[in-house]
C-alpha atoms as a PDB file:
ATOM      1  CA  UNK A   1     -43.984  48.765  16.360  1.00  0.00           C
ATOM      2  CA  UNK A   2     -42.407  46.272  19.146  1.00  0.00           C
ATOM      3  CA  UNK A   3     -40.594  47.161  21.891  1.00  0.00           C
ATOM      4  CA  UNK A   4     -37.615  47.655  19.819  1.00  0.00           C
ATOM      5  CA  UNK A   5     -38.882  49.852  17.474  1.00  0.00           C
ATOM      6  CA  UNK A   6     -39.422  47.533  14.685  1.00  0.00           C
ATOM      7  CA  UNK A   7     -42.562  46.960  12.166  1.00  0.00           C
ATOM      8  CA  UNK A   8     -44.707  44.350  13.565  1.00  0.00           C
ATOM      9  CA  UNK A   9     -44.312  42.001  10.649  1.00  0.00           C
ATOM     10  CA  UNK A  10     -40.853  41.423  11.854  1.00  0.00           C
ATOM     11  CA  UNK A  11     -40.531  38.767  15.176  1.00  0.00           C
ATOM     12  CA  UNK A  12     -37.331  37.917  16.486  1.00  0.00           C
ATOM     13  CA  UNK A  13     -36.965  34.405  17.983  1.00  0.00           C
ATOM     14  CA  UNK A  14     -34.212  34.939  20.186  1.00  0.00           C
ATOM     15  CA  UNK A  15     -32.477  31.484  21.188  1.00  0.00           C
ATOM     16  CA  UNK A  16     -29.001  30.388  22.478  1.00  0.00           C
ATOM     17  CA  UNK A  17     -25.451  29.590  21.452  1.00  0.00           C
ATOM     18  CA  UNK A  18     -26.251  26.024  20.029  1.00  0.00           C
ATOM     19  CA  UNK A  19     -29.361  27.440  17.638  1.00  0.00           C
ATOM     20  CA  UNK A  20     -28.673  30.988  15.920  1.00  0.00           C
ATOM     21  CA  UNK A  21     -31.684  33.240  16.541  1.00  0.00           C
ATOM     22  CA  UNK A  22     -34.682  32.932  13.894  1.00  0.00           C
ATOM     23  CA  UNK A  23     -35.900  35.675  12.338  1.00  0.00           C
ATOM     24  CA  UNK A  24     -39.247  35.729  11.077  1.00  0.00           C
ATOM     25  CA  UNK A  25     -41.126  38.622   8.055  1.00  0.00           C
ATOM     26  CA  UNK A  26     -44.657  38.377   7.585  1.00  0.00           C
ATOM     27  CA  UNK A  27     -46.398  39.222   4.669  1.00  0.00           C
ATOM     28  CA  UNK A  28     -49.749  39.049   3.032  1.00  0.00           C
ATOM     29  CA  UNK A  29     -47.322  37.514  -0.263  1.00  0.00           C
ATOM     30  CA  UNK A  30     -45.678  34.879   1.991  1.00  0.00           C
ATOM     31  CA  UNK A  31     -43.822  34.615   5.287  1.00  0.00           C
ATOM     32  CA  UNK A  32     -40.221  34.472   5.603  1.00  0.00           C
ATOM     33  CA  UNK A  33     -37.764  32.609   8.060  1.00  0.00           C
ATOM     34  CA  UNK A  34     -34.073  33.818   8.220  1.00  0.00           C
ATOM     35  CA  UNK A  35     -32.016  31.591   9.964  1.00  0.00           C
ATOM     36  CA  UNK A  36     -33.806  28.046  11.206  1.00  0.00           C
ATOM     37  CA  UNK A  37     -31.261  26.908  14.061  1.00  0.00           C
ATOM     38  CA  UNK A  38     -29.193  24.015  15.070  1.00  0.00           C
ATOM     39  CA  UNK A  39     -30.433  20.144  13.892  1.00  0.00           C
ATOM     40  CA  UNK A  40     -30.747  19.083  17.312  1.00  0.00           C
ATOM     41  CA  UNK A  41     -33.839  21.927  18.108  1.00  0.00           C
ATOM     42  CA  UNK A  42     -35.576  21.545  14.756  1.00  0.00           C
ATOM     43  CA  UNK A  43     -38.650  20.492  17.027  1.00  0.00           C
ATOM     44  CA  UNK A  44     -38.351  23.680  18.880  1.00  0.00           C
ATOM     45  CA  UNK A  45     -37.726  25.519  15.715  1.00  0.00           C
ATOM     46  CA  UNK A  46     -40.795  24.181  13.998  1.00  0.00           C
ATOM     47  CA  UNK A  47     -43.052  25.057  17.425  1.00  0.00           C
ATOM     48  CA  UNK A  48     -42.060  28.556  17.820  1.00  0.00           C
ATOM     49  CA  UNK A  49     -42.809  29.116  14.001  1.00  0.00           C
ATOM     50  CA  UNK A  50     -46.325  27.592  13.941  1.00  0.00           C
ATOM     51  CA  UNK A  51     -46.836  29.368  17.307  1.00  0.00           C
ATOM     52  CA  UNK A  52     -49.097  32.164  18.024  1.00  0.00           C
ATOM     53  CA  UNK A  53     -46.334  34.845  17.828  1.00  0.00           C
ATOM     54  CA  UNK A  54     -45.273  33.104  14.525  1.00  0.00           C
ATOM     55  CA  UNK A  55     -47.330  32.165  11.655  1.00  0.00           C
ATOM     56  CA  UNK A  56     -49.810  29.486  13.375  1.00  0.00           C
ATOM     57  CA  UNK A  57     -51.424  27.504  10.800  1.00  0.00           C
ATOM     58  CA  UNK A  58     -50.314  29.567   7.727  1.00  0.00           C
ATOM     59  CA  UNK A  59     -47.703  28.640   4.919  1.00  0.00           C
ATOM     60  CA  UNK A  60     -44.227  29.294   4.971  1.00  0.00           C
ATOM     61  CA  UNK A  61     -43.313  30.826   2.022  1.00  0.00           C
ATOM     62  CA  UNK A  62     -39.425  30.223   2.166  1.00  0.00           C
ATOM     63  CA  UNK A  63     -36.579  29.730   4.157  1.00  0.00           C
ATOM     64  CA  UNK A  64     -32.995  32.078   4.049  1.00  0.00           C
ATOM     65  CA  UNK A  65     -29.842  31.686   5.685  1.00  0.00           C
ATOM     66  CA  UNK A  66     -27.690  34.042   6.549  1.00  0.00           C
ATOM     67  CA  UNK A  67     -24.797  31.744   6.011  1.00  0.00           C
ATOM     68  CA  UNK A  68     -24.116  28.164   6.052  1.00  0.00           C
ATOM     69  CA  UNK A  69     -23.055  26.604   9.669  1.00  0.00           C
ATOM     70  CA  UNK A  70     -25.081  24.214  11.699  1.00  0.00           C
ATOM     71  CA  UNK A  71     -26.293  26.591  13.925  1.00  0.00           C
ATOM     72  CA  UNK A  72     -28.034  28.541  11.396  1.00  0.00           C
ATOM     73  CA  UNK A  73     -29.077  26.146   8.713  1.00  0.00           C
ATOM     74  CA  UNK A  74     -29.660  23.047  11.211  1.00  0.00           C
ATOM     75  CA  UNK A  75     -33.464  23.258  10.524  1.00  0.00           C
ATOM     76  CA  UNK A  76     -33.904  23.720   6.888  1.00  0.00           C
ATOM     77  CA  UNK A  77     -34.301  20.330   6.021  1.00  0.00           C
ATOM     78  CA  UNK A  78     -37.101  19.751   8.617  1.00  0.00           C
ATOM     79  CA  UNK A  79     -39.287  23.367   7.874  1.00  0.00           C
ATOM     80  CA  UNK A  80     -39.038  22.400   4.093  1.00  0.00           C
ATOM     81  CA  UNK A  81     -40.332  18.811   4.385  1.00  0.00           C
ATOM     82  CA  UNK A  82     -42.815  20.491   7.137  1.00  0.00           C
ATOM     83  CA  UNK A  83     -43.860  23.716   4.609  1.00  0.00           C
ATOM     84  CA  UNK A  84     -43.147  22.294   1.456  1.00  0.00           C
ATOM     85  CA  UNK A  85     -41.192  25.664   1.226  1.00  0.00           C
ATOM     86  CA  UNK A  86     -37.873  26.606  -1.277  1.00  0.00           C
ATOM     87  CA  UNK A  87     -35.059  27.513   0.432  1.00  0.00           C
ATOM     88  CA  UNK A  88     -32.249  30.699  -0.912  1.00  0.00           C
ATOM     89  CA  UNK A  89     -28.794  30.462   0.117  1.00  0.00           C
ATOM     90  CA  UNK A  90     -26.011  32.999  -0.081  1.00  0.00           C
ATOM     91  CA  UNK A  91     -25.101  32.815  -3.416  1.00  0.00           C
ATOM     92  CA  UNK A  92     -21.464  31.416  -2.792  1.00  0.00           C
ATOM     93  CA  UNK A  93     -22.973  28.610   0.026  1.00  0.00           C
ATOM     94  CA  UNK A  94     -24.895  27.211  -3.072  1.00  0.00           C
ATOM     95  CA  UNK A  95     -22.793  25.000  -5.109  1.00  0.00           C
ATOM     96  CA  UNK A  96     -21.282  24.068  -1.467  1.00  0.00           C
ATOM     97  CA  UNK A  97     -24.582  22.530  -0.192  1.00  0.00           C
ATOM     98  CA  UNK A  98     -25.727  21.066  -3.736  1.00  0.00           C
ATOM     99  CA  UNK A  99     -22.123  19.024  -3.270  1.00  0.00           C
ATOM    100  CA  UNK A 100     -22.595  18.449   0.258  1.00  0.00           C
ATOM    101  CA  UNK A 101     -19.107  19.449   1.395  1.00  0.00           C
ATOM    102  CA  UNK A 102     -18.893  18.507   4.795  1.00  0.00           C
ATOM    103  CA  UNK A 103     -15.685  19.948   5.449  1.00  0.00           C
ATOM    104  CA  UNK A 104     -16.181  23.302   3.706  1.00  0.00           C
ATOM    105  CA  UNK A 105     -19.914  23.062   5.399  1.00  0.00           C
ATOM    106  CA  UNK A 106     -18.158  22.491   9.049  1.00  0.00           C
ATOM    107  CA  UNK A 107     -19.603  19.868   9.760  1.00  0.00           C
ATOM    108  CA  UNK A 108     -18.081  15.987  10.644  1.00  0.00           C
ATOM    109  CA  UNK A 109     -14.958  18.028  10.197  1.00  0.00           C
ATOM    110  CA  UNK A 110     -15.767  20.302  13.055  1.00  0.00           C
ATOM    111  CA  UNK A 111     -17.561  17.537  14.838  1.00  0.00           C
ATOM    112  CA  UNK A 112     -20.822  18.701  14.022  1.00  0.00           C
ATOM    113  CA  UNK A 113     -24.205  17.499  12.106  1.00  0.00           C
ATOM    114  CA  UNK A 114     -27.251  18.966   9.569  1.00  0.00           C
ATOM    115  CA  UNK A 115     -29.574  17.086   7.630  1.00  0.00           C
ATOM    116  CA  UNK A 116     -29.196  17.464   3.591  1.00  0.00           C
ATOM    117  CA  UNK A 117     -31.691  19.701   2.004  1.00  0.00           C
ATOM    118  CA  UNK A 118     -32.778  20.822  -1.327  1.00  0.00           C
ATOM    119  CA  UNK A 119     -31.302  24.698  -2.410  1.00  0.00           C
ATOM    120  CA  UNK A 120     -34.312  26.295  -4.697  1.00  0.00           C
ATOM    121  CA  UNK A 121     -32.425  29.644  -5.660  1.00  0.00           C
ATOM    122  CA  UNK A 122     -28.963  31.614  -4.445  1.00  0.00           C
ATOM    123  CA  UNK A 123     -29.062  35.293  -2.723  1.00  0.00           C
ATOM    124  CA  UNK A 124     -26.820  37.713  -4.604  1.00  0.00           C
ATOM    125  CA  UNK A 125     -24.861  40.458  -3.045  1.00  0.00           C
ATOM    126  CA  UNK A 126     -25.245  43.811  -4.008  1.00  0.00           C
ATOM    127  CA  UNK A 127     -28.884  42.549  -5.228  1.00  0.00           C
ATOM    128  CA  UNK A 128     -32.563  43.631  -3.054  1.00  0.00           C
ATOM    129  CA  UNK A 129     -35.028  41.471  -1.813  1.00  0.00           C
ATOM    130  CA  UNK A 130     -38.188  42.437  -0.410  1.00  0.00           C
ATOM    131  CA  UNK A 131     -39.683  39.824   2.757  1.00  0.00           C
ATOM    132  CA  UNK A 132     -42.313  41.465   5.278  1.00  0.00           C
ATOM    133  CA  UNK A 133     -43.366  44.100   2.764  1.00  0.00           C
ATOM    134  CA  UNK A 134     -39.905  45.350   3.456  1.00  0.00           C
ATOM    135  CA  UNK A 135     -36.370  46.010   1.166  1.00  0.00           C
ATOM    136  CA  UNK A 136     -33.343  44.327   2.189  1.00  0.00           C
ATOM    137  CA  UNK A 137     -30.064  44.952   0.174  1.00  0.00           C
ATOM    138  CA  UNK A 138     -28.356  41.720   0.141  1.00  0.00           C
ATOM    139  CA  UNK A 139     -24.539  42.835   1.524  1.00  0.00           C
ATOM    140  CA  UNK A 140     -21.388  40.489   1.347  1.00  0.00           C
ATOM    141  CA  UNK A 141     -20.113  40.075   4.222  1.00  0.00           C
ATOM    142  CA  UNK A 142     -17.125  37.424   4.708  1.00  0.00           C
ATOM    143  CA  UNK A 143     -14.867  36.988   7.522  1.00  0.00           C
ATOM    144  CA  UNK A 144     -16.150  34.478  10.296  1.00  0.00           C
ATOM    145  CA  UNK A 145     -18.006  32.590   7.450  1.00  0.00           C
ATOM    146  CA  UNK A 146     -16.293  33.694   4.273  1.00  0.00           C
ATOM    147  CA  UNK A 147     -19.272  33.121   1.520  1.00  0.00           C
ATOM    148  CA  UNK A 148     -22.030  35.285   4.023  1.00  0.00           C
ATOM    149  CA  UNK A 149     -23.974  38.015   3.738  1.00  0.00           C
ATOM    150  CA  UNK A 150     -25.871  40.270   5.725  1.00  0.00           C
ATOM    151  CA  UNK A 151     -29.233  42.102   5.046  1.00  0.00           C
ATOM    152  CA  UNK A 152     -30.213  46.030   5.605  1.00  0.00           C
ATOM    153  CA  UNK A 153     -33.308  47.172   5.830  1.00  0.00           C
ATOM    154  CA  UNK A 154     -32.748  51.189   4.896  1.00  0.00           C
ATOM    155  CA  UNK A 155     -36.142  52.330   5.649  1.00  0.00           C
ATOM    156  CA  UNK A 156     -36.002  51.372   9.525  1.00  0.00           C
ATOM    157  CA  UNK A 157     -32.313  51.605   9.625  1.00  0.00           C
ATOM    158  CA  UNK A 158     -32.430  47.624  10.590  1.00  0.00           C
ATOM    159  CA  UNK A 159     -29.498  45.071   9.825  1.00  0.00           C
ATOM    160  CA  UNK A 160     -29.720  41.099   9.923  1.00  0.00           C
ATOM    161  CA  UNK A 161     -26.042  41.132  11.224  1.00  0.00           C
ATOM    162  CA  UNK A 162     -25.407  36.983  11.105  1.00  0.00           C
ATOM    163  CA  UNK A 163     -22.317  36.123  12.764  1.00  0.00           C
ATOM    164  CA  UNK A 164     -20.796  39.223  11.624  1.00  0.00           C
ATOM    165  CA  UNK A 165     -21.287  41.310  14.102  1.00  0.00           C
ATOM    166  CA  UNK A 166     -22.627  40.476  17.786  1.00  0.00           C
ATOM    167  CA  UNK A 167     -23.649  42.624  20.731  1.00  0.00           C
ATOM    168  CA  UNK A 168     -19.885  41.919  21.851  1.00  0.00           C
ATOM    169  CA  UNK A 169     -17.922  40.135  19.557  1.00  0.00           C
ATOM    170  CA  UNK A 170     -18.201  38.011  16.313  1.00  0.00           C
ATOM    171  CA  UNK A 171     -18.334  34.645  14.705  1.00  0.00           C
ATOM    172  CA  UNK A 172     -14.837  32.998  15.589  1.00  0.00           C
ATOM    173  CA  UNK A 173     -12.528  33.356  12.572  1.00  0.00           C
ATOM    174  CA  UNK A 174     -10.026  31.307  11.251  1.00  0.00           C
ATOM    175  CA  UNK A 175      -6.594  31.839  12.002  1.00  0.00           C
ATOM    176  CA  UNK A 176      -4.360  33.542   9.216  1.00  0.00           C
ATOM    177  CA  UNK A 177      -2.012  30.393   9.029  1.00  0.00           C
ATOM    178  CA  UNK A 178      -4.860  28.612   7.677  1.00  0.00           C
ATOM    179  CA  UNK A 179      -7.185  30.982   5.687  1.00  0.00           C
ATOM    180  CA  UNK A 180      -4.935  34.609   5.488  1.00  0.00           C
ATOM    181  CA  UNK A 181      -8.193  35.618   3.541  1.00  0.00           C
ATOM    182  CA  UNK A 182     -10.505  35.653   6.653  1.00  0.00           C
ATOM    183  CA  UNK A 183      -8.463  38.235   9.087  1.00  0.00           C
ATOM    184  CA  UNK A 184      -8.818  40.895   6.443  1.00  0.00           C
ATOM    185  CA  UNK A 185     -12.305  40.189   5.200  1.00  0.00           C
ATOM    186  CA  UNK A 186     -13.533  40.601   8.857  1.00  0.00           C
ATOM    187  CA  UNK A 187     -12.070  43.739   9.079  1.00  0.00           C
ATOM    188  CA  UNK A 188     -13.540  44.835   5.552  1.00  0.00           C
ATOM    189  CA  UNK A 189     -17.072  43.491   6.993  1.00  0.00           C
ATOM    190  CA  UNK A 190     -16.947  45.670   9.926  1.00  0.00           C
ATOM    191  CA  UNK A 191     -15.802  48.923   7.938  1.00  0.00           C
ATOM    192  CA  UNK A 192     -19.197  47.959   5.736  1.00  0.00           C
ATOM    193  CA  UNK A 193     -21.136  47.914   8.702  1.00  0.00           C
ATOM    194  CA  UNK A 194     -20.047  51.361  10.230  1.00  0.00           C
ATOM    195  CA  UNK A 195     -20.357  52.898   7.057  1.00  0.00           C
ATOM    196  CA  UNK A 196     -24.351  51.748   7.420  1.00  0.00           C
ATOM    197  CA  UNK A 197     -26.850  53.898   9.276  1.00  0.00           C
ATOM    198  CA  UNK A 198     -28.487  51.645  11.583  1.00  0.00           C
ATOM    199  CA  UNK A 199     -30.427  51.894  14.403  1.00  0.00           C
ATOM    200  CA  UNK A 200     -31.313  48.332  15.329  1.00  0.00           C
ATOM    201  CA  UNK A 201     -29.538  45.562  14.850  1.00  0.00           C
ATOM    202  CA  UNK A 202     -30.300  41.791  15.199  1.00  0.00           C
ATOM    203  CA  UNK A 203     -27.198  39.599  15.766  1.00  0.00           C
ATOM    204  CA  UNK A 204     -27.170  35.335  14.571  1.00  0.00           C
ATOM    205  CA  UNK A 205     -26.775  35.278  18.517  1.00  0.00           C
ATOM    206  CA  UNK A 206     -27.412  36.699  21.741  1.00  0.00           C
ATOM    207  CA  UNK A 207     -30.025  40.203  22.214  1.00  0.00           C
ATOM    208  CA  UNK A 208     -31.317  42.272  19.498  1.00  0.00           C
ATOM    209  CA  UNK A 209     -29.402  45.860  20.397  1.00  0.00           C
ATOM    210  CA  UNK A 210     -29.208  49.360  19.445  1.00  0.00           C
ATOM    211  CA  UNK A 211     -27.190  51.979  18.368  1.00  0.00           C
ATOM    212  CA  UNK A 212     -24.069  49.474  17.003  1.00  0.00           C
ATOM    213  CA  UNK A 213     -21.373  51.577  17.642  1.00  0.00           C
ATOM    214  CA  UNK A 214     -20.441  50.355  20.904  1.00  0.00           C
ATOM    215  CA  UNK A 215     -20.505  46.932  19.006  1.00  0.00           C
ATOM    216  CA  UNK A 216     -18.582  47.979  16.496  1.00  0.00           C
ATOM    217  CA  UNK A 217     -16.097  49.517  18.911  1.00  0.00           C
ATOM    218  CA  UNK A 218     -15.590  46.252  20.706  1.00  0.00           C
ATOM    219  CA  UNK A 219     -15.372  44.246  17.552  1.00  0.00           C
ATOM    220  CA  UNK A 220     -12.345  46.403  16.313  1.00  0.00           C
ATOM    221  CA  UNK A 221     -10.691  46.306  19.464  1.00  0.00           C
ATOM    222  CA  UNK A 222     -10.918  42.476  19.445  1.00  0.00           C
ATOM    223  CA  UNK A 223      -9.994  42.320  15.892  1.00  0.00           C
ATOM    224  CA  UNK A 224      -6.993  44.149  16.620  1.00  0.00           C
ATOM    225  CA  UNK A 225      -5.804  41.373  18.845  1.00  0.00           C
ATOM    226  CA  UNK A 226      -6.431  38.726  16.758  1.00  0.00           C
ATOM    227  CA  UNK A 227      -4.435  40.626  13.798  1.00  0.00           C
ATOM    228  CA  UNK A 228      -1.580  40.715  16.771  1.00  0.00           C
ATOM    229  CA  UNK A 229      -1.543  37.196  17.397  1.00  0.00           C
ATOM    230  CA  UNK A 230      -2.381  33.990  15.710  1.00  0.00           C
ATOM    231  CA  UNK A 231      -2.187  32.150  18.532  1.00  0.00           C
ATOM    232  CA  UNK A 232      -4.801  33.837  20.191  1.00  0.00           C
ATOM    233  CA  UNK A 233      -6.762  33.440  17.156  1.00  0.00           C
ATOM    234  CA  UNK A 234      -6.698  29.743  17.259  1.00  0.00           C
ATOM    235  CA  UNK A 235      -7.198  29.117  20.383  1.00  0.00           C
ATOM    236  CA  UNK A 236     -10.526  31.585  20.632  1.00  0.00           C
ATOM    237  CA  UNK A 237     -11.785  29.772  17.604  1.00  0.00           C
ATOM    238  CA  UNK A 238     -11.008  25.718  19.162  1.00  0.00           C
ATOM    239  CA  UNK A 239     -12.519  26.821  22.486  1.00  0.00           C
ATOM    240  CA  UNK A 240     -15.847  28.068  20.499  1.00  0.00           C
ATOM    241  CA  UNK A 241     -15.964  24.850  19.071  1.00  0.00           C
ATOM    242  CA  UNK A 242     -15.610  22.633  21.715  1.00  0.00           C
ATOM    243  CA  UNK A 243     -17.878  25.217  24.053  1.00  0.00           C
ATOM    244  CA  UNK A 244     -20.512  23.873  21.040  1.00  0.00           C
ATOM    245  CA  UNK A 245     -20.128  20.298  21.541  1.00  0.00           C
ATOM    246  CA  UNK A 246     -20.298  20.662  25.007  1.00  0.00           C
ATOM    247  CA  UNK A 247     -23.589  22.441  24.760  1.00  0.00           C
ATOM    248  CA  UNK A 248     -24.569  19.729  21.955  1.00  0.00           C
ATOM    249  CA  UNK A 249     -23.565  16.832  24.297  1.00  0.00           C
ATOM    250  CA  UNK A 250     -24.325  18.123  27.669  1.00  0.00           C
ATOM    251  CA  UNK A 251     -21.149  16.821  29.076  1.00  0.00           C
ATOM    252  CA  UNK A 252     -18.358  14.822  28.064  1.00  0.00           C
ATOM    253  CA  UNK A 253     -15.961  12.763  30.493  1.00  0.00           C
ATOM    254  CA  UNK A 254     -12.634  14.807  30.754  1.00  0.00           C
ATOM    255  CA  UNK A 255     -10.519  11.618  29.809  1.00  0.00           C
ATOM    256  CA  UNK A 256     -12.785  11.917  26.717  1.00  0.00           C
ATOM    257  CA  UNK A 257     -11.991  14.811  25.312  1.00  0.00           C
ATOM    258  CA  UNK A 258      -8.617  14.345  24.605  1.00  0.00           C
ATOM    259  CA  UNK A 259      -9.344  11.276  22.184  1.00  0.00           C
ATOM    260  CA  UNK A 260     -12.423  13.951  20.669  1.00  0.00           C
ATOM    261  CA  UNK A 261      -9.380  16.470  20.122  1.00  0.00           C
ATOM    262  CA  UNK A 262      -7.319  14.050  18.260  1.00  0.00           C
ATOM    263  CA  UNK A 263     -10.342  12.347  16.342  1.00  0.00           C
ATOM    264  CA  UNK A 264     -11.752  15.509  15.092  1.00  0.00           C
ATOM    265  CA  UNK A 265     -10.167  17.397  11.815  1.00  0.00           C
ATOM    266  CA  UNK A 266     -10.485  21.047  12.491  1.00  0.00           C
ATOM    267  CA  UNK A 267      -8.627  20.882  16.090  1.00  0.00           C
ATOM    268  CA  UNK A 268      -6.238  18.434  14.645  1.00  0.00           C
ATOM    269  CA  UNK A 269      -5.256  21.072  11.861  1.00  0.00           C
ATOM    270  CA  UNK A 270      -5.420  24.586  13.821  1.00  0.00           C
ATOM    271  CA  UNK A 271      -3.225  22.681  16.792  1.00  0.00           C
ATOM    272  CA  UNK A 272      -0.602  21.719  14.130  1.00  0.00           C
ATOM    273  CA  UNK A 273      -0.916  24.970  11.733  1.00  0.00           C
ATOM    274  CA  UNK A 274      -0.767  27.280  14.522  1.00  0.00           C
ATOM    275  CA  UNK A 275      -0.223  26.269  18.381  1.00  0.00           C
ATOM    276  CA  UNK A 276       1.844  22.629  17.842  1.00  0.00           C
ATOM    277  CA  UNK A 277       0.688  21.825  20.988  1.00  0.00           C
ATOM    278  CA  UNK A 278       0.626  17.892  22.351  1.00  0.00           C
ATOM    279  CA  UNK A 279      -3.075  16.288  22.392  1.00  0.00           C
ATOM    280  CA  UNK A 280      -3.116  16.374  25.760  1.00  0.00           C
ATOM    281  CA  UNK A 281      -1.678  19.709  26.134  1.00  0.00           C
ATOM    282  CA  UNK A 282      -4.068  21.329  24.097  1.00  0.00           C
ATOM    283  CA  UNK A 283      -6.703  19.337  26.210  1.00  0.00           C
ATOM    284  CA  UNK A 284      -5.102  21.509  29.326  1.00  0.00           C
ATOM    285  CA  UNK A 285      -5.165  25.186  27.397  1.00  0.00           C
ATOM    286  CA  UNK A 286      -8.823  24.380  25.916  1.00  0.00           C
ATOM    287  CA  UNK A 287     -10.649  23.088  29.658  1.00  0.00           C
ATOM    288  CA  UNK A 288      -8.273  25.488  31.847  1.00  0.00           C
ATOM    289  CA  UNK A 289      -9.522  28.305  29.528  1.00  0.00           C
ATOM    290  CA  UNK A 290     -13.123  27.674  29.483  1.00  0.00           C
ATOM    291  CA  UNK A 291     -12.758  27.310  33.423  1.00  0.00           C
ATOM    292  CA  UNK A 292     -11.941  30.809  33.878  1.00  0.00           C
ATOM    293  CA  UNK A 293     -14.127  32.200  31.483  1.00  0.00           C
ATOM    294  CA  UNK A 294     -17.090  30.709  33.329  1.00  0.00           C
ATOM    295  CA  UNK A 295     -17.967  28.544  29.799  1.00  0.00           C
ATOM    296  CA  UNK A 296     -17.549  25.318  31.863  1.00  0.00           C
ATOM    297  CA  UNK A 297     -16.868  23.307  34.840  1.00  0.00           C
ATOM    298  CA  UNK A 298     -15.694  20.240  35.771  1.00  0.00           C
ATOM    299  CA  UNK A 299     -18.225  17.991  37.546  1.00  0.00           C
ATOM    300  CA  UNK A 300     -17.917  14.322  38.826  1.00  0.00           C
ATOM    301  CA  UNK A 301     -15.254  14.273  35.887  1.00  0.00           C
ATOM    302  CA  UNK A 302     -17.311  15.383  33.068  1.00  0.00           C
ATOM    303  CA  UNK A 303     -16.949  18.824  31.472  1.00  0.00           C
ATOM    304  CA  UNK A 304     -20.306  20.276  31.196  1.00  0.00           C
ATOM    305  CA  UNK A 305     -21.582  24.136  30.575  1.00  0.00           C
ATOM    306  CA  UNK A 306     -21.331  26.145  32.769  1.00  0.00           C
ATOM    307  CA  UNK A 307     -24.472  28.479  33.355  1.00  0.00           C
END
């Protein structure tokens, strides 16, 4: 067992808010990688996995994602052309990726990037899989991603939560004037989860935690407000995207993100569906924001992340 109580064949790669955390199941049958990180890190990704506390010179037997956004899926292409190794999507992210849909994918149309890769079989809900010499039931779980799932381990009372359920808070979801689906899906997710026993729980982001009702607690409350107010919905969801390109980028001139607003389809379409805000204006609400959250600063006239 490791510090948190899990079976040793199970490592954690714990990373940042550009490149979802990796989670690796080893196994005499094959080793297993769930989740490979953003594009931009696929060097990184590939190091930590041939590393010492990863598989070192052994095969990988396949890749898994969790769901399909950048963050998570940003290394598949390079650990299959690396491994040689199939890769199992959610079985509603499949016929998405064979057709490459960039928008439905998030990608150009949330100003973001992946490299193409092969899918070798889908992930079913409701269906088991065993990785690590472990079972994980294969759970839908739609809301900040609609076609995701999640995966429970019963025996050790583990869940691979995604983005559907962080140490405090969850994936940003789309407001109800442009998906009303996603609002009530997240809540149904988050009923799933508290009707699960867990004791450990390893989020798509951020520190592997405990007990998840505190979690859970939070992500109702936040939920709550969201369901209260579209507004705030939209704006949560356009300052986690542009807190992503920031970190992606490093900085970006502030009389340069106004034209990045206005050039870039998902902030063009939540500004007009839901806050009908001026280019500019919404330029002023997004960086004023992110100020007082801490998420950025402005320095020598360039937004950049903050901490």
């Amino acid at each position: 067992m490791d510090t948190h109580g899990f079976p040793p064949q199970l490592h954690v790669f714990v990373r940042d808010w550009l490149s979802a955390n990796n989670i690796l199941l080893k196994s005499r049958d094959g080793h297993v990688l769930i989740d490979t990180g953003y594009g931009k890190h696929k060097a990184l990704t590939l190091a930590l996995v041939a590393s010492r506390r990863g598989i070192g010179g052994e095969p990988l037997a396949e890749v898994i994602n969790t769901h399909c956004h950048s963050d998570h899926f940003g290394g598949n292409a390079a650990l299959a052309a690396h491994y040689g190794c199939p890769i199992a999507l959610p079985e509603g992210e499949v016929p998405v990726v064979k057709a490459w849909d960039t928008k439905a994918l998030l990608l150009d149309y949330a100003g973001q990037e992946a490299d193409r890769f092969h899918v070798s079989r889908a992930l079913v809900a409701g269906t088991s899989e065993v990785w690590g010499d472990l079972e994980w039931k294969i759970l839908a779980a739609p809301g900040h991603a609609m076609r995701a799932v999640v995966f429970y381990n019963p025996e050790h009372r583990i869940l691979i939560s995604g983005d559907a359920l962080w140490e405090n808070g969850f994936g940003f979801v789309m407001p109800a004037s442009m998906d009303p689906l996603a609002m009530p899906a997240t809540r149904a997710t988050l009923e799933m989860i508290a009707g699960l026993d867990v004791r450990g729980v390893i989020p798509g982001h951020g520190d592997v935690f405990g007990d998840p009702r505190p979690a859970l607690d939070r992500a109702f409350k936040r939920l709550a407000a969201f369901e209260a107010d579209d507004s705030r919905v939209a704006r949560t969801a356009l300052k986690a995207l542009l807190t992503f390109a920031l970190l992606d980028r490093q900085r970006m001139p502030l009389a340069n993100v106004t034209p990045y607003l206005e050039n870039i389809g998902i902030f063009r379409d939540i500004n007009a569906h839901c806050l009908h805000l001026s280019a500019e204006g919404l330029t002023t609400v997004l960086v004023n924001d992110l100020i007082k959250l801490g998420a950025v600063a402005v320095v020598d006239g360039d937004v950049v992340p903050a901490g």
